[in-house]
N, C-alpha and C. Protein backbone atom coordinates (compact mmCIF):
# COMPACT_ATOMS: atom_id res chain seq x y z
N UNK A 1 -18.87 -72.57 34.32
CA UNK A 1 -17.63 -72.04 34.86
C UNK A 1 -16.80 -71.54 33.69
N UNK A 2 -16.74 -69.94 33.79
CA UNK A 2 -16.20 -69.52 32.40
C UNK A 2 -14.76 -69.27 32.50
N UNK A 3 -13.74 -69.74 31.75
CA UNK A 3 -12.02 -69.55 31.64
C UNK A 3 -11.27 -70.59 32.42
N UNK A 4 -10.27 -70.83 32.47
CA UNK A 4 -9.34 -71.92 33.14
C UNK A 4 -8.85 -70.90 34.23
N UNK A 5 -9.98 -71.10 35.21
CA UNK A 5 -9.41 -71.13 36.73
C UNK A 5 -9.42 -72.10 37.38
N UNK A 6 -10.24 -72.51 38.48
CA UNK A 6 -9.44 -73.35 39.24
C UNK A 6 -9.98 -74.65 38.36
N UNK A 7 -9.14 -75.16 37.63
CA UNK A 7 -9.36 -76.46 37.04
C UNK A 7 -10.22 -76.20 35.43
N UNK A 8 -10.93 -74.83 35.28
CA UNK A 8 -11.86 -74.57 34.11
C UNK A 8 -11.07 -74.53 32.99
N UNK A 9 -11.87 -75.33 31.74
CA UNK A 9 -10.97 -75.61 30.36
C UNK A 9 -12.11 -74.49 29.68
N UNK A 10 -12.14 -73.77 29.93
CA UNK A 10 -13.19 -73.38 28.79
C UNK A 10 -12.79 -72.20 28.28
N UNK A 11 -12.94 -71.51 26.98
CA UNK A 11 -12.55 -70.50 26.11
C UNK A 11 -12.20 -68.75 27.28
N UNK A 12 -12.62 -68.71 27.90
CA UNK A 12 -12.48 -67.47 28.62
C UNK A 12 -11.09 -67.31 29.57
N UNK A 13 -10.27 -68.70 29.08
CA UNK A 13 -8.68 -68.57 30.01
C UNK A 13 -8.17 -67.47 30.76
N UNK A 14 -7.39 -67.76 31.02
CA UNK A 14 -6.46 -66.85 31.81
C UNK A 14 -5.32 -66.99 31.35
N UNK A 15 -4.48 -66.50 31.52
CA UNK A 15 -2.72 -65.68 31.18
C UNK A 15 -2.48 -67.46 30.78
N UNK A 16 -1.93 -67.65 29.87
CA UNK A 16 -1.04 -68.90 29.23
C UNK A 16 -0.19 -69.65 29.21
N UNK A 17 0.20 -70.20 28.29
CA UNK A 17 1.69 -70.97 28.59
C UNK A 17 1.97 -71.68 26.87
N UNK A 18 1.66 -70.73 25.95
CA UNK A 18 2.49 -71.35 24.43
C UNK A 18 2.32 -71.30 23.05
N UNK A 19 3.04 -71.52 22.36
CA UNK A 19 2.21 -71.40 20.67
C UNK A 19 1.64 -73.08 20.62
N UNK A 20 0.97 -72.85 19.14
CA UNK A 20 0.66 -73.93 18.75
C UNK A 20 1.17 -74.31 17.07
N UNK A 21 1.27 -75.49 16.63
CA UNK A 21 1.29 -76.14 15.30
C UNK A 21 0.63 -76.93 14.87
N UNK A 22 0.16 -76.94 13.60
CA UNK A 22 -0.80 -78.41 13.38
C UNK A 22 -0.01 -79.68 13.29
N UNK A 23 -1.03 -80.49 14.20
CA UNK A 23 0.03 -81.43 14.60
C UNK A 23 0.91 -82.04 15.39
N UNK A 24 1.35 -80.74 16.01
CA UNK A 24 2.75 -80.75 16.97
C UNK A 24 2.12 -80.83 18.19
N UNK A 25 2.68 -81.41 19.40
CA UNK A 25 2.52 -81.07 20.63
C UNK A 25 2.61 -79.51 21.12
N UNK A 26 1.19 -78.66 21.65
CA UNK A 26 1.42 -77.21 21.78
C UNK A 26 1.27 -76.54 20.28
N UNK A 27 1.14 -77.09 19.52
CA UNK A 27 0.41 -76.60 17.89
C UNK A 27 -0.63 -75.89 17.58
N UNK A 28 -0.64 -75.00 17.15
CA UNK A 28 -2.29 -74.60 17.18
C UNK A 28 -2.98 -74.07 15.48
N UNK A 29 -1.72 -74.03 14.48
CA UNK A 29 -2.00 -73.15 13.27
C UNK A 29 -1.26 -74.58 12.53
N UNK A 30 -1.86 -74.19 11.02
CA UNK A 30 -1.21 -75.39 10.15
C UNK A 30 -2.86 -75.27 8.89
N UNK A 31 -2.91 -76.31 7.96
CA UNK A 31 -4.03 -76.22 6.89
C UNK A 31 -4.72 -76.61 7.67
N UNK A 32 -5.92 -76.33 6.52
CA UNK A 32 -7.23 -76.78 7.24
C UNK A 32 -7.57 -78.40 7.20
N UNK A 33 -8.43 -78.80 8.15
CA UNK A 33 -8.14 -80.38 8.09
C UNK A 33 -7.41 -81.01 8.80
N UNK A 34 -6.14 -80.14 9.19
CA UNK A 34 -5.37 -80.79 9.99
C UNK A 34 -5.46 -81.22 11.52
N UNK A 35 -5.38 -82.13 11.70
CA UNK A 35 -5.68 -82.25 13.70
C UNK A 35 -4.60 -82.20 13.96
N UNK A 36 -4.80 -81.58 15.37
CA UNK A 36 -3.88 -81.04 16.22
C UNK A 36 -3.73 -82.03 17.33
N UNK A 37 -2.28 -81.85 18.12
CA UNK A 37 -1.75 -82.51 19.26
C UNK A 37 -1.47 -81.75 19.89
N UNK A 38 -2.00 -80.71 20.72
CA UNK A 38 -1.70 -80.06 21.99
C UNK A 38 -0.97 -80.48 23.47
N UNK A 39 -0.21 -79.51 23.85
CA UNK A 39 0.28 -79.62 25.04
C UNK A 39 -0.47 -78.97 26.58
N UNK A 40 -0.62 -79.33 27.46
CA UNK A 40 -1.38 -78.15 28.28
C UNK A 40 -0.33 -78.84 29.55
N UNK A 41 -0.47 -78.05 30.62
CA UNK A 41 0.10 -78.01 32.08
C UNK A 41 -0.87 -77.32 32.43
N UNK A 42 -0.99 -78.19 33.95
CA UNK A 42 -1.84 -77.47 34.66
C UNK A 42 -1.22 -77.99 36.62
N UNK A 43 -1.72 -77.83 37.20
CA UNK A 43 -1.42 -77.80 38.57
C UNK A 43 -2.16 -77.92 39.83
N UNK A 44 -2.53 -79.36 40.28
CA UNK A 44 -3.34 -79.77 41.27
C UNK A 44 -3.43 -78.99 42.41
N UNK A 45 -4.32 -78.17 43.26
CA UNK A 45 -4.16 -78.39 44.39
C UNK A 45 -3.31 -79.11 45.42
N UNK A 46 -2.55 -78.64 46.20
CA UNK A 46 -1.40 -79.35 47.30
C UNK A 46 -3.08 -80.44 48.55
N UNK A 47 -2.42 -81.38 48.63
CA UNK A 47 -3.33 -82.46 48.87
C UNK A 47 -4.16 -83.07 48.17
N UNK A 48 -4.55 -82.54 47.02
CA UNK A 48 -6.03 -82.97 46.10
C UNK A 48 -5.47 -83.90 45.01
N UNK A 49 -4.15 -84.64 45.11
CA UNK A 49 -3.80 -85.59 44.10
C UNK A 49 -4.35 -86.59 44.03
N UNK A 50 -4.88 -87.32 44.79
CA UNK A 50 -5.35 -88.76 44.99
C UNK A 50 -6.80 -88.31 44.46
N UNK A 51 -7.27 -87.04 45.10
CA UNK A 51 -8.83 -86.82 44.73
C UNK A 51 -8.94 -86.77 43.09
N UNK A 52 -7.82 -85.91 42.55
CA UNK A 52 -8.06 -85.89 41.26
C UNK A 52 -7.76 -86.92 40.50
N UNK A 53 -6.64 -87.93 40.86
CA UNK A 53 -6.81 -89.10 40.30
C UNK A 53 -7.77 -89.69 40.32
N UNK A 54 -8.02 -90.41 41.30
CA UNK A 54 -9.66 -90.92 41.59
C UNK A 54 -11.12 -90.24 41.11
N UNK A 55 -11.26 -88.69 40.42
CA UNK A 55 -12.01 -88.27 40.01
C UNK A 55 -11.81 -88.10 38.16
N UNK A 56 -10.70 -88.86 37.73
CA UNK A 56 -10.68 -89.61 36.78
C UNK A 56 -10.98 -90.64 36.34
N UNK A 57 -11.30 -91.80 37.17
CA UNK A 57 -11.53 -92.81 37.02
C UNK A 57 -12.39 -92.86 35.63
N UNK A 58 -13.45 -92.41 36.05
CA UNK A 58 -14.62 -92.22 34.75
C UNK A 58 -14.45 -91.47 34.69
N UNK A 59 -14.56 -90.25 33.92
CA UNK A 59 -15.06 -89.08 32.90
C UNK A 59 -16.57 -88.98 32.42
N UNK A 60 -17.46 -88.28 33.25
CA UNK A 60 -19.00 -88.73 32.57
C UNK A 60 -19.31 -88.99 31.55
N UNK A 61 -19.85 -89.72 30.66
CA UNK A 61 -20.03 -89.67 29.40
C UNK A 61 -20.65 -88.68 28.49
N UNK A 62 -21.94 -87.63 29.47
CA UNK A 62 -21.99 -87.01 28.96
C UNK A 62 -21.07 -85.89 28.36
N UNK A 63 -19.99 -85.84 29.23
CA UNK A 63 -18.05 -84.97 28.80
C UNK A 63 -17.99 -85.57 27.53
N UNK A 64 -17.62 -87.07 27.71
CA UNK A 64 -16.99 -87.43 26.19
C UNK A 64 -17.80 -87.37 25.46
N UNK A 65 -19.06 -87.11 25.18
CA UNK A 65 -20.20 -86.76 23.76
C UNK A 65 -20.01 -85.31 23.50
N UNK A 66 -19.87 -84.95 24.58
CA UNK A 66 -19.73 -82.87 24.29
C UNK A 66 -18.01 -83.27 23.73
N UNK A 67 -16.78 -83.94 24.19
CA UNK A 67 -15.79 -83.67 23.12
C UNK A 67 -16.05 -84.47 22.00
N UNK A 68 -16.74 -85.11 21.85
CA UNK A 68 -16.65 -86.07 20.32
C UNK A 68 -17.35 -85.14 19.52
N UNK A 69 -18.62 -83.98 20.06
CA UNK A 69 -19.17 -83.42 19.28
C UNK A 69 -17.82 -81.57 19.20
N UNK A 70 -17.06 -81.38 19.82
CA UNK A 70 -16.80 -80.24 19.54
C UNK A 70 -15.01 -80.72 18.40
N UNK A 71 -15.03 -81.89 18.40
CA UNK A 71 -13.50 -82.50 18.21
C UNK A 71 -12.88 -82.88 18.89
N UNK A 72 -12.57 -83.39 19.99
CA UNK A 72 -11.99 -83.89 20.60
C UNK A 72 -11.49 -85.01 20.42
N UNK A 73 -10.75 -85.85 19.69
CA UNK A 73 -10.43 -87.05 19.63
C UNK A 73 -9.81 -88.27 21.11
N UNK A 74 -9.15 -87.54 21.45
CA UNK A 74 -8.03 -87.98 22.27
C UNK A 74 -7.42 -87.07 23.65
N UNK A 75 -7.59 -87.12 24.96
CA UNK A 75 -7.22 -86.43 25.83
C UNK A 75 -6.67 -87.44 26.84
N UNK A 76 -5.24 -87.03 27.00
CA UNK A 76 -4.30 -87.86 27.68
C UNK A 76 -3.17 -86.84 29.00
N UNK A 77 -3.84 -87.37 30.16
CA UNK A 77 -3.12 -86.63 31.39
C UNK A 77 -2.02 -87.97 31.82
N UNK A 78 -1.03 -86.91 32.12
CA UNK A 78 -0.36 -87.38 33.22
C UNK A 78 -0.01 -86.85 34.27
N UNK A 79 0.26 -87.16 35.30
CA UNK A 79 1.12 -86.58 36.75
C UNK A 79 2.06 -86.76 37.14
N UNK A 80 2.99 -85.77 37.82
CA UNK A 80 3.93 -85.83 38.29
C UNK A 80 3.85 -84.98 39.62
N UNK A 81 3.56 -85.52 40.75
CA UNK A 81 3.14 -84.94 41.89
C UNK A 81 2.43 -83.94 41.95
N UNK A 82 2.34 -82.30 41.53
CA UNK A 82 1.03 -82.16 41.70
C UNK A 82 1.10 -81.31 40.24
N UNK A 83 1.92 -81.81 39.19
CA UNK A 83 1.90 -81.28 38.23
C UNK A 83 1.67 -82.32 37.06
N UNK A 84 0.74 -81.23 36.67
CA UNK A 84 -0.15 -82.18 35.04
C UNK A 84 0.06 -82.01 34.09
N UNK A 85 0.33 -82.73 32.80
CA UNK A 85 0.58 -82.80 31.96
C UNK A 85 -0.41 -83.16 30.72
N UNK A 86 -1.11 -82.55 30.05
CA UNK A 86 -2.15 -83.31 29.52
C UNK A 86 -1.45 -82.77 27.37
N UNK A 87 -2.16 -83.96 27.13
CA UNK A 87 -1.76 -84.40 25.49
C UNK A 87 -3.14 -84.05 24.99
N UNK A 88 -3.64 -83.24 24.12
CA UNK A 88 -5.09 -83.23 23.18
C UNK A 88 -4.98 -83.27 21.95
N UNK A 89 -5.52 -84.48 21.53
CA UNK A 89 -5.50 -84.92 20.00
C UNK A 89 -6.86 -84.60 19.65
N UNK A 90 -7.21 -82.89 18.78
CA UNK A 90 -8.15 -82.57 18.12
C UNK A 90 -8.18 -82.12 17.04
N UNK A 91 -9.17 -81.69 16.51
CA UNK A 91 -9.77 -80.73 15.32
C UNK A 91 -9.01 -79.55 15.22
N UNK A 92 -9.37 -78.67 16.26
CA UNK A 92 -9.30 -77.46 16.77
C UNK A 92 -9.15 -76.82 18.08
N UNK A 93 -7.97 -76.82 18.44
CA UNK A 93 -8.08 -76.58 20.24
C UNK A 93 -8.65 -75.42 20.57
N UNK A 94 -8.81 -74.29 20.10
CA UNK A 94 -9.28 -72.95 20.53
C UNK A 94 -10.80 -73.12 20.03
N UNK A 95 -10.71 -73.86 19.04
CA UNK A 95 -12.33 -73.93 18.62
C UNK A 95 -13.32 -74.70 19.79
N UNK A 96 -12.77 -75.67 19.85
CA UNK A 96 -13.34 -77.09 20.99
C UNK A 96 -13.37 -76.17 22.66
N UNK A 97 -12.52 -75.08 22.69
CA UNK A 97 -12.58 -74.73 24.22
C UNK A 97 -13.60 -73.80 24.40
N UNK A 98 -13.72 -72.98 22.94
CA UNK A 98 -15.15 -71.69 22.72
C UNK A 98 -16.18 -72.55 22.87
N UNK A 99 -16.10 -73.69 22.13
CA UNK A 99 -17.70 -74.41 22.22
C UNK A 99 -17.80 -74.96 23.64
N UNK A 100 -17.02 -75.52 24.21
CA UNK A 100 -17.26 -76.06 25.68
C UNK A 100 -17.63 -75.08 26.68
N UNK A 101 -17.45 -73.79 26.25
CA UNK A 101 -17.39 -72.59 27.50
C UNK A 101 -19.28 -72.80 27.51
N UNK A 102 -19.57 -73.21 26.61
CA UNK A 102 -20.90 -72.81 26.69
C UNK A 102 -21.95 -74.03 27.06
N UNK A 103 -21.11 -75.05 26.72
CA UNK A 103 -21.95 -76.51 27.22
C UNK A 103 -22.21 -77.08 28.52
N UNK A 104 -23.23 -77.00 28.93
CA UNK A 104 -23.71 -77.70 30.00
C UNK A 104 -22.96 -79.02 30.88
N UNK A 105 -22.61 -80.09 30.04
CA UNK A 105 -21.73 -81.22 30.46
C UNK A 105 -20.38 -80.89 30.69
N UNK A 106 -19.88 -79.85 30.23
CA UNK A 106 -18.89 -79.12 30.49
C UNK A 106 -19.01 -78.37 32.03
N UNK A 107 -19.61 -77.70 31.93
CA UNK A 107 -20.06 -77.08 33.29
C UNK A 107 -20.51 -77.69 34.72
N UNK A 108 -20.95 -78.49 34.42
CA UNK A 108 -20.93 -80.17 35.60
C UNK A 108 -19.30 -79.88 35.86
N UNK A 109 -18.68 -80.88 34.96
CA UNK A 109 -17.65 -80.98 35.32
C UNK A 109 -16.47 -80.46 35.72
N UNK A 110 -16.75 -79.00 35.17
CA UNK A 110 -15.80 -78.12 35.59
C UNK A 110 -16.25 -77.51 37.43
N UNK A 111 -17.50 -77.57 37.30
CA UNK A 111 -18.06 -77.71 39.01
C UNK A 111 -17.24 -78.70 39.68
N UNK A 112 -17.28 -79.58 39.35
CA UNK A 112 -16.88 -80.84 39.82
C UNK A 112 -15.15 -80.97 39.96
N UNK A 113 -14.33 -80.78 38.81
CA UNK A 113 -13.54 -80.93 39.28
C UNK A 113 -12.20 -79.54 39.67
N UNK A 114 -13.01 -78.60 39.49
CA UNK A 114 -12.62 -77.42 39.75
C UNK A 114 -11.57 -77.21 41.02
N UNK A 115 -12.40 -77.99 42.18
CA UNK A 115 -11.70 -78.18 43.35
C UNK A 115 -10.43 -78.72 43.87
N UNK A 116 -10.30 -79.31 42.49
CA UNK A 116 -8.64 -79.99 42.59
C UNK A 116 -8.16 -79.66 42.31
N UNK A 117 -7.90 -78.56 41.27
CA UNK A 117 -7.06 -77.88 40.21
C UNK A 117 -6.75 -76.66 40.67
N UNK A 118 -5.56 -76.26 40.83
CA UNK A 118 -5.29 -74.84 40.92
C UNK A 118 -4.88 -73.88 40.00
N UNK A 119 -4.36 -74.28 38.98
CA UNK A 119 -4.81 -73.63 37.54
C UNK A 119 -3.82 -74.19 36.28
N UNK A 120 -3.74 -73.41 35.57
CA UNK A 120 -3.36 -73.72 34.32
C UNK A 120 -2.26 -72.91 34.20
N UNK A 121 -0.87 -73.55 33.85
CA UNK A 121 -0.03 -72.57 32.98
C UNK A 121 -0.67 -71.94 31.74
N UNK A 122 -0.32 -70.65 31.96
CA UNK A 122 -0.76 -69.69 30.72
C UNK A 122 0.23 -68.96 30.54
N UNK A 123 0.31 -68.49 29.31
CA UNK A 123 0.99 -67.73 28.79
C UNK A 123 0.63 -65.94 28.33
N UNK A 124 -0.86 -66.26 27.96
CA UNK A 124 -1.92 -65.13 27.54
C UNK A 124 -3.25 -65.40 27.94
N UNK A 125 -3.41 -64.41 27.56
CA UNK A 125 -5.28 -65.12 27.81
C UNK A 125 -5.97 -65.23 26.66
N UNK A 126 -6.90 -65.93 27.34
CA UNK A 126 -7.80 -67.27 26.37
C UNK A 126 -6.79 -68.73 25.87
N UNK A 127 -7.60 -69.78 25.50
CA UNK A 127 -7.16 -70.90 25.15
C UNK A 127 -6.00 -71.30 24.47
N UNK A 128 -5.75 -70.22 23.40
CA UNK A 128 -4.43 -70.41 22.64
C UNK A 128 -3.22 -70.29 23.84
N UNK A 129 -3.25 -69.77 24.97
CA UNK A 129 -2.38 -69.17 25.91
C UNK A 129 -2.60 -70.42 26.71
N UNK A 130 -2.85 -71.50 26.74
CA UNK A 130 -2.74 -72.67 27.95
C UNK A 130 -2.29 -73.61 26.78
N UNK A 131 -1.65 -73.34 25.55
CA UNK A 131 -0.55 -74.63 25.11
C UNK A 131 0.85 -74.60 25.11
N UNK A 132 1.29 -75.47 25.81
CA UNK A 132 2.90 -75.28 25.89
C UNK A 132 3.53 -75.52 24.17
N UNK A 133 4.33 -74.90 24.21
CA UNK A 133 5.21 -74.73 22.98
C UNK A 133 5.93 -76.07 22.73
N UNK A 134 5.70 -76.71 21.27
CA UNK A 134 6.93 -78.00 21.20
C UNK A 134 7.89 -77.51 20.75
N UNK A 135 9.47 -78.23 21.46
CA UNK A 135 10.34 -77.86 21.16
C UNK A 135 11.08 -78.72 20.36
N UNK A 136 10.92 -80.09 20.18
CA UNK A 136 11.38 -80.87 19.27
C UNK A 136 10.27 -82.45 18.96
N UNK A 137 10.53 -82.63 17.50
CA UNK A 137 9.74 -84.11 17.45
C UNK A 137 10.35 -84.66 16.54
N UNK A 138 10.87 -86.18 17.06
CA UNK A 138 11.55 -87.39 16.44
C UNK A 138 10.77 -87.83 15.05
N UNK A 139 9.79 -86.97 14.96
CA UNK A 139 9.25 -87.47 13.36
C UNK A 139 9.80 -86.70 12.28
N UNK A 140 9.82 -85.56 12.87
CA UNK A 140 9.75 -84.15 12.35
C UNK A 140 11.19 -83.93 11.91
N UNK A 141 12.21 -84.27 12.68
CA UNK A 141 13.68 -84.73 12.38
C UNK A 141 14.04 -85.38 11.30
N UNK A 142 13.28 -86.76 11.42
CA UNK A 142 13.80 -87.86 10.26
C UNK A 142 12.89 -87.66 9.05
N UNK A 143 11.90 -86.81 9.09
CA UNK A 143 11.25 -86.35 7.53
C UNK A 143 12.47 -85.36 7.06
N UNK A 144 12.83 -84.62 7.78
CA UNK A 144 13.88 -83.55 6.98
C UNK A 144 15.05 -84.12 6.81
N UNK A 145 15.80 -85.39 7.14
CA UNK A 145 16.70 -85.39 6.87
C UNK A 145 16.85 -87.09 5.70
N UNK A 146 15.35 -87.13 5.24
CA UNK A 146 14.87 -88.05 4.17
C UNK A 146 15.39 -87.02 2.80
């Protein structure tokens, strides 16, 4: 399943939703080496909340070996009725979404949970265009005013 349609994370996106920083929530540029903390929104299907919760429960494992192998450290959703909020602590967010477009365990799952998802805030298209922009961080404050 190629681009973030209904529920698809993979490099071929659709219209966006942000910049990025290394580091920052919605970050996407910074040195090399640096891992990133991304922002994404996305948007359940009207009725499909309970399904998509419950189709969280587990995450196949074969998913989490395809993100441990593309960078993925850390992927953290939340909800707020039928709006999602997800946190990605990686390597490379545009890098990790090119390599998933093409992985098999990826493609399960985007079969799979495709049906719940009605899409992704975007901003542009492709992957850089599904991170929301940070607008402030309590770390980032008290380093500058050290």
């Amino acid at each position: 399943m190629s681009g973030v349609g209904a529920g698809g994370l993979s490099a071929g996106a659709g219209a966006g939703a942000g910049g990025v920083s290394a580091g920052g929530a919605g970050s996407a540029s910074g040195s090399a080496g640096a891992r990133q903390r991304v922002a994404l929104h996305s948007v359940v299907r009207e009725g499909a909340e309970a399904g998509y919760d419950e189709a969280h429960a587990t995450v196949p494992d074969e998913l989490l070996a395809s993100f441990a192998r593309v960078g993925i450290h850390d992927w953290t959703i939340w909800r707020s009725g039928r709006d999602l909020f997800h946190v990605v602590d990686c390597d490379d967010f545009v890098a990790a979404m090119t390599a998933l477009d093409s992985d098999p365990a990826n493609d399960r799952w985007q079969g799979f949970i495709g049906p719940f998802v009605d899409h992704f805030v975007t901003t542009v298209a492709g992957p850089a265009g599904m991170l929301v922009p940070e607008v402030w961080r309590l770390t980032v404050q008290r380093a500058a005013v050290r």
